[in-house]
N, C-alpha and C. Protein backbone atom coordinates (compact mmCIF):
# COMPACT_ATOMS: atom_id res chain seq x y z
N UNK A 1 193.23 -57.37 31.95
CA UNK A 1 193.76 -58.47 32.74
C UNK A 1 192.94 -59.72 32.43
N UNK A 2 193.44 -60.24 31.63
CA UNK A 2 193.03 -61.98 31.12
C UNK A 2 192.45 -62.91 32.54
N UNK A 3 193.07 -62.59 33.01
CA UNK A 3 193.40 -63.37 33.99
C UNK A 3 191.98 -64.19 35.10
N UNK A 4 191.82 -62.52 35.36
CA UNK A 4 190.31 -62.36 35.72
C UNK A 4 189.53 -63.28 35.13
N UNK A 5 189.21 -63.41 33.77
CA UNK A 5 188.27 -64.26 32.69
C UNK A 5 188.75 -65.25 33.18
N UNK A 6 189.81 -66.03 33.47
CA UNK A 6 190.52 -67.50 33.12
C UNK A 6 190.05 -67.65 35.17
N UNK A 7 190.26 -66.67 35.91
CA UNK A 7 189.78 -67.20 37.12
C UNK A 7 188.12 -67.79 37.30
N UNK A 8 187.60 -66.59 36.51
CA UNK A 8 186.81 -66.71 36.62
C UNK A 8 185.75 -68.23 35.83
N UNK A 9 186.40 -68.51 34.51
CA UNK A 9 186.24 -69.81 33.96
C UNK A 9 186.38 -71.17 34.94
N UNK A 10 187.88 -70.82 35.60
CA UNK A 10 187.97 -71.92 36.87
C UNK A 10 186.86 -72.15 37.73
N UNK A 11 186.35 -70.81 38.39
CA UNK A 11 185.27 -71.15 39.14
C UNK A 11 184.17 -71.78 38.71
N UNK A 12 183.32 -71.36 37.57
CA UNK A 12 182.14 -72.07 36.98
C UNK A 12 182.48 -72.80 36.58
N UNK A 13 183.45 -73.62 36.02
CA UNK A 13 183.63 -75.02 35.24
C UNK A 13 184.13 -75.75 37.39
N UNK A 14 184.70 -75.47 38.00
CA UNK A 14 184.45 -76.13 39.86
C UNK A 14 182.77 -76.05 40.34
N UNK A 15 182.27 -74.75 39.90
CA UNK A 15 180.86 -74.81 40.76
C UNK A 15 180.26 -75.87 39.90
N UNK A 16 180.12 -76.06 38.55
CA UNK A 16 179.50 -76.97 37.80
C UNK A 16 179.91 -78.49 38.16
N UNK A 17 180.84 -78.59 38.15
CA UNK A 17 181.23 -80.24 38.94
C UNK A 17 180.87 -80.18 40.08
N UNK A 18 181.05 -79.75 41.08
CA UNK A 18 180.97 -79.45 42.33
C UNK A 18 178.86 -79.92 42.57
N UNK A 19 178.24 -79.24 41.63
CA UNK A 19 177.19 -79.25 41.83
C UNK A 19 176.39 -80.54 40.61
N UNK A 20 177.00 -81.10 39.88
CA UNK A 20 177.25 -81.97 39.12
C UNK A 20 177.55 -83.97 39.92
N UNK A 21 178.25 -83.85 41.14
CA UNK A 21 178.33 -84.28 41.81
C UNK A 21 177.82 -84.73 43.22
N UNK A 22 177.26 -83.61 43.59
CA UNK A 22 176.37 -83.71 44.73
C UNK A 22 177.16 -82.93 45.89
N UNK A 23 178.39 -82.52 46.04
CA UNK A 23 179.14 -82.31 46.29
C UNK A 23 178.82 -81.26 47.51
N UNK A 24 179.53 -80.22 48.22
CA UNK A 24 179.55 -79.24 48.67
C UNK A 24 180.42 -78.05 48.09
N UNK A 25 181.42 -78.38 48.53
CA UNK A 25 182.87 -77.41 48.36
C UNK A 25 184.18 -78.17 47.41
N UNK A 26 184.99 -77.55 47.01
CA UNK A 26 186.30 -78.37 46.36
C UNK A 26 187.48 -78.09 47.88
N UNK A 27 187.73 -79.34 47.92
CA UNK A 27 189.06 -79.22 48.97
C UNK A 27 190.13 -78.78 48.35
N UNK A 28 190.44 -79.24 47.06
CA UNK A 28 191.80 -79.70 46.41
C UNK A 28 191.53 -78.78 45.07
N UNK A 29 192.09 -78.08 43.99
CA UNK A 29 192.21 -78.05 42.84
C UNK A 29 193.44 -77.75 42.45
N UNK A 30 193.70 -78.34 41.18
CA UNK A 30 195.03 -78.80 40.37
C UNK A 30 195.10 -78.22 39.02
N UNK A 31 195.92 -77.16 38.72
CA UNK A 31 195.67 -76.84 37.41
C UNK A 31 197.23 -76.92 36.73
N UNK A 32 196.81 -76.96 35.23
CA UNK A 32 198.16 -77.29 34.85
C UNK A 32 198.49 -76.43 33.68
N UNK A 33 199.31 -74.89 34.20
CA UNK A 33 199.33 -74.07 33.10
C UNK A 33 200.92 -73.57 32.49
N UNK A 34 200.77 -73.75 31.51
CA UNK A 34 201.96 -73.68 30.56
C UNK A 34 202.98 -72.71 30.73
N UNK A 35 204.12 -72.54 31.01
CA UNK A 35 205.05 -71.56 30.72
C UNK A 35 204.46 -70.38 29.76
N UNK A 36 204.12 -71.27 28.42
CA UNK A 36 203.84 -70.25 26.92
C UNK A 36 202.63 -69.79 26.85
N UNK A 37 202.14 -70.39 28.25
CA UNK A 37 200.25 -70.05 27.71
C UNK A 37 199.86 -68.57 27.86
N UNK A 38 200.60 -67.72 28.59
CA UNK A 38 200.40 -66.24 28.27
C UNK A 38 199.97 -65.90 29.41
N UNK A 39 199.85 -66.66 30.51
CA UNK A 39 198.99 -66.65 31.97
C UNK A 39 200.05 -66.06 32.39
N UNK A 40 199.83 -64.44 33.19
CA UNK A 40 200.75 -64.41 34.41
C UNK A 40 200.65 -64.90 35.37
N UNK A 41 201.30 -66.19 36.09
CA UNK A 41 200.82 -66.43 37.30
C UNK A 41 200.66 -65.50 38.87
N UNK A 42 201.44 -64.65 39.11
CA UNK A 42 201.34 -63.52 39.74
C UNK A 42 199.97 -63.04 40.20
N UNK A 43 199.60 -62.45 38.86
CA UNK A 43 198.39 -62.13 38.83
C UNK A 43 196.88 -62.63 38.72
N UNK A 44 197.63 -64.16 38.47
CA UNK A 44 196.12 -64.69 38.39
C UNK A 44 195.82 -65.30 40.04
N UNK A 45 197.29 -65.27 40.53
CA UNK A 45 197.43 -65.88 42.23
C UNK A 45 196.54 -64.36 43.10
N UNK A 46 196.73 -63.52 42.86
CA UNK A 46 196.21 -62.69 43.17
C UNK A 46 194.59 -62.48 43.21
N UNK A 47 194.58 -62.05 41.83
CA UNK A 47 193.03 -62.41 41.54
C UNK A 47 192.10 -63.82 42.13
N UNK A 48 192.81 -64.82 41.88
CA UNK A 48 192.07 -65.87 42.94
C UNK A 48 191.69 -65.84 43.86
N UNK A 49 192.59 -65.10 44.89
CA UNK A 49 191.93 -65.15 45.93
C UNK A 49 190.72 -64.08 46.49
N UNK A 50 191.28 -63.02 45.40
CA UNK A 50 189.75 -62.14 45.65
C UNK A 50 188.20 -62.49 44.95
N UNK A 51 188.43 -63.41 44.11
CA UNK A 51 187.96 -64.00 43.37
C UNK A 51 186.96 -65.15 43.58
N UNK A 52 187.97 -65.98 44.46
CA UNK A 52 187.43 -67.22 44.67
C UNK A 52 186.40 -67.25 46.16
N UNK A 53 186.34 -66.05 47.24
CA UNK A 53 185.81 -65.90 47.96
C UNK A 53 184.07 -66.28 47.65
N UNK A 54 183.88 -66.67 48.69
CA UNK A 54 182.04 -67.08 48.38
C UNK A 54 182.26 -68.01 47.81
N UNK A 55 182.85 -68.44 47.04
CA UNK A 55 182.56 -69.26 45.98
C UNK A 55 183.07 -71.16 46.68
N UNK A 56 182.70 -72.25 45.99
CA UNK A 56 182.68 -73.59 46.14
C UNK A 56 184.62 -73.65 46.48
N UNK A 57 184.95 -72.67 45.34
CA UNK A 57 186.89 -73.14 45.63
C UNK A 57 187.32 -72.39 47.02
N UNK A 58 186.43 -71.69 48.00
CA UNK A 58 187.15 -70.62 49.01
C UNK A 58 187.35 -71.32 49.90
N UNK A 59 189.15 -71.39 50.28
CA UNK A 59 189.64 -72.04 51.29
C UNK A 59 190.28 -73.23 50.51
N UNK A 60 189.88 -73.59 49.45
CA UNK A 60 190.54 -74.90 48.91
C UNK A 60 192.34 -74.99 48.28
N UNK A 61 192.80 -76.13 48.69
CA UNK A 61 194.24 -75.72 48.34
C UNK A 61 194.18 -76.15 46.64
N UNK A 62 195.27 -75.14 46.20
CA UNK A 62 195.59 -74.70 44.74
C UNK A 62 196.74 -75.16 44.76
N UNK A 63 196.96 -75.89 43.75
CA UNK A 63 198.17 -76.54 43.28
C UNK A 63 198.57 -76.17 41.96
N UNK A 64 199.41 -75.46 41.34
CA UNK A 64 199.80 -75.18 39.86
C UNK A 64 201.10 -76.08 39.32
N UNK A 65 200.48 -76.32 38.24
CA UNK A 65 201.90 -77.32 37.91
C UNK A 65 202.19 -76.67 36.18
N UNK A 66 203.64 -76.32 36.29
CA UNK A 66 203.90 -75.20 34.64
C UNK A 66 205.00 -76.18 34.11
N UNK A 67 204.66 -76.66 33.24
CA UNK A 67 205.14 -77.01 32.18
C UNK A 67 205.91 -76.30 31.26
N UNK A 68 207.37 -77.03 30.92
CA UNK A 68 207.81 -75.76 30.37
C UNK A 68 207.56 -76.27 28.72
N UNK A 69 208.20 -75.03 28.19
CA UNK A 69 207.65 -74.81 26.81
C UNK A 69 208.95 -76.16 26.21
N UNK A 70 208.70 -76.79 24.86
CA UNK A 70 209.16 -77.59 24.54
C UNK A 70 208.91 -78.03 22.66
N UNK A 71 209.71 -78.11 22.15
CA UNK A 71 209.13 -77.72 20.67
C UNK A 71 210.24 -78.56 19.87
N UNK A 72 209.57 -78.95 18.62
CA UNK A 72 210.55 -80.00 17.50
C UNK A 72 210.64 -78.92 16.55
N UNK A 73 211.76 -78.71 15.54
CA UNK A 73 212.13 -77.85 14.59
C UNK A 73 210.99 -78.81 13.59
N UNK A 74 210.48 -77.61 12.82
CA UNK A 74 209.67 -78.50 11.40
C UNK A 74 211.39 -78.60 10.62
N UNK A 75 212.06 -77.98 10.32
CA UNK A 75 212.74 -78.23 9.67
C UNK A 75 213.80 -79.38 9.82
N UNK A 76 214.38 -79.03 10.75
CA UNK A 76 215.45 -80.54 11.20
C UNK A 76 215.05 -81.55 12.16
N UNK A 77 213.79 -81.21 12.52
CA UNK A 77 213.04 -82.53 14.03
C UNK A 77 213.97 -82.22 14.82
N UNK A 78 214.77 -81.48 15.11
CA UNK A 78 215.15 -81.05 16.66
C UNK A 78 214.52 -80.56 17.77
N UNK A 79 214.67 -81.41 18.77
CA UNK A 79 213.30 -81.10 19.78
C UNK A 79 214.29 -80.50 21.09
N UNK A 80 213.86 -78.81 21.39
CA UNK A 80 214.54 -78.19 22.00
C UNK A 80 213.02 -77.80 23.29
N UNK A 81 213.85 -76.79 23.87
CA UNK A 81 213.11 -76.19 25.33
C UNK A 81 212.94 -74.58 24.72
N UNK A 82 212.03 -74.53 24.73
CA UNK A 82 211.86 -72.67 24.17
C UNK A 82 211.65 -71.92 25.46
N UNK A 83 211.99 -70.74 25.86
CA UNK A 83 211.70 -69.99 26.71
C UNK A 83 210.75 -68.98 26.22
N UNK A 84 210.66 -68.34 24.69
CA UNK A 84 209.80 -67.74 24.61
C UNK A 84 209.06 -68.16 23.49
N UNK A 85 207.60 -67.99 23.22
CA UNK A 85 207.09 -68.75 21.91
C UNK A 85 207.71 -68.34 20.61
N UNK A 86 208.85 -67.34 20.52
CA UNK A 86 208.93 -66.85 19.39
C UNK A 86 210.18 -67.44 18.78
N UNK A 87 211.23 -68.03 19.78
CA UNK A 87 212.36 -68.37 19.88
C UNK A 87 212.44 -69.46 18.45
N UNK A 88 213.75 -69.78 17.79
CA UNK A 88 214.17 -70.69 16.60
C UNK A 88 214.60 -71.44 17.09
N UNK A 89 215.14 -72.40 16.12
CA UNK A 89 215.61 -73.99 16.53
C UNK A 89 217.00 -73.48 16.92
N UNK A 90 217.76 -74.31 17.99
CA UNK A 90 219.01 -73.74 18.08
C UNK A 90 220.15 -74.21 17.19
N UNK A 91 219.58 -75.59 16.48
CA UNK A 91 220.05 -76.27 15.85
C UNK A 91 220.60 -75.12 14.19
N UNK A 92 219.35 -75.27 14.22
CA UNK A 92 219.45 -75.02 12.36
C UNK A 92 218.88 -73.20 12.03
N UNK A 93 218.09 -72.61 13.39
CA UNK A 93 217.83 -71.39 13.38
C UNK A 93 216.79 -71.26 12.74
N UNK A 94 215.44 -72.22 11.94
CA UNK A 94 214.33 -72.31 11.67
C UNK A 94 213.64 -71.55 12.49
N UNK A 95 212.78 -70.49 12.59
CA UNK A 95 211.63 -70.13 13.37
C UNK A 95 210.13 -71.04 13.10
N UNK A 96 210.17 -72.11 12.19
CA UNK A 96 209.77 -73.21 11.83
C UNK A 96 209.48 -74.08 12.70
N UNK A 97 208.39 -74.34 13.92
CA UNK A 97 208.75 -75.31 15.07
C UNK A 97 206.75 -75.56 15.34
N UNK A 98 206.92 -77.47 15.95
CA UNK A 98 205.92 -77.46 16.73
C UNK A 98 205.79 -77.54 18.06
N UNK A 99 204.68 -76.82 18.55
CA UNK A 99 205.05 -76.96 19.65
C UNK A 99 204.52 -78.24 20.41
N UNK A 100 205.29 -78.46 21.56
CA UNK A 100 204.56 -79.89 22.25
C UNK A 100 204.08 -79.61 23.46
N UNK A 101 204.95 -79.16 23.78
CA UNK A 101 204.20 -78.48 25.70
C UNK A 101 204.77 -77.41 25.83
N UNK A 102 203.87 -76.61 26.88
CA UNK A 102 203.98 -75.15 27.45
C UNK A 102 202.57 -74.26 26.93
N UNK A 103 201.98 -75.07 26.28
CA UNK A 103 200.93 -73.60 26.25
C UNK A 103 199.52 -74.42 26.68
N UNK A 104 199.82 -75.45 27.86
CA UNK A 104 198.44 -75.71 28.46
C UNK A 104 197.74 -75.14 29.51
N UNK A 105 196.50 -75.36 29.71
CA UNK A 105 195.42 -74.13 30.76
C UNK A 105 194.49 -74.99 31.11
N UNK A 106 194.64 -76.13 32.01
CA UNK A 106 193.72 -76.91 31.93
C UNK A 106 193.42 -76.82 33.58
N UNK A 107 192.35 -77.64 33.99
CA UNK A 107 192.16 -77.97 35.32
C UNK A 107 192.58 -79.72 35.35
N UNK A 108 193.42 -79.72 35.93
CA UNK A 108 194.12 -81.29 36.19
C UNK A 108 193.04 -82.46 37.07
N UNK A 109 192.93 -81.56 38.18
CA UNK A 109 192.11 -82.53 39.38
C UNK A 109 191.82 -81.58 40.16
N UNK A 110 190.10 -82.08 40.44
CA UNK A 110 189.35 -81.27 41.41
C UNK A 110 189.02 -82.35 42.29
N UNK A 111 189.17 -82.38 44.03
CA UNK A 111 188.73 -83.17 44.81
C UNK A 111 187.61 -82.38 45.70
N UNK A 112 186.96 -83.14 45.51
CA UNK A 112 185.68 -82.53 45.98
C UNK A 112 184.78 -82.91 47.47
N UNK A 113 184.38 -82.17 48.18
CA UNK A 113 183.97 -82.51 49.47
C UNK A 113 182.17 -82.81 49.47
């Protein structure tokens, strides 16, 4: 379970600002993870909260924002919506594509108390 790791990254990259700042606790955190990025959200909603206990994020509201996947054909520059990373252009049927959004994992905004 990935997931675990990626919760667990959230927390030390929050305790490090958090304590980076002068801070106490995070009220607010904002993350912004991709349709394609491979994250189950399910499970990482889960794991958070057993997770995040003790810790600077416990009690803080979580906001996820998923981006969906989105990609230009290398071959014809047709810029379509992919549902899965493996998917072709619908245009021309290239499996040839870049991608533009859906496979981000970032922390957006941490507000901090």
């Amino acid at each position: 379970m990935h997931e675990l790791s990626i919760a667990t990254s959230i927390i030390k990259t929050a305790e490090n600002e958090v304590q980076d700042n002068g801070g106490v606790k995070v009220l607010e955190i904002h993350l912004e993870i991709g349709k394609l990025s491979g994250v189950e959200l399910q499970s990482l909603l889960f794991i958070w909260e057993l997770s995040s206990k003790g810790t600077v994020l416990q009690d803080s509201k979580l906001t996820i924002i998923e981006p969906e996947g989105i990609a230009k054909c290398a071959e014809c520059e047709t810029e379509f919506k992919l549902e899965r990373i493996y998917d072709s252009c619908p245009k021309c049927q290239s499996p040839f594509k870049n991608i533009i959004s859906g496979k981000e994992l970032k922390i957006k905004k941490l507000i901090i108390n």
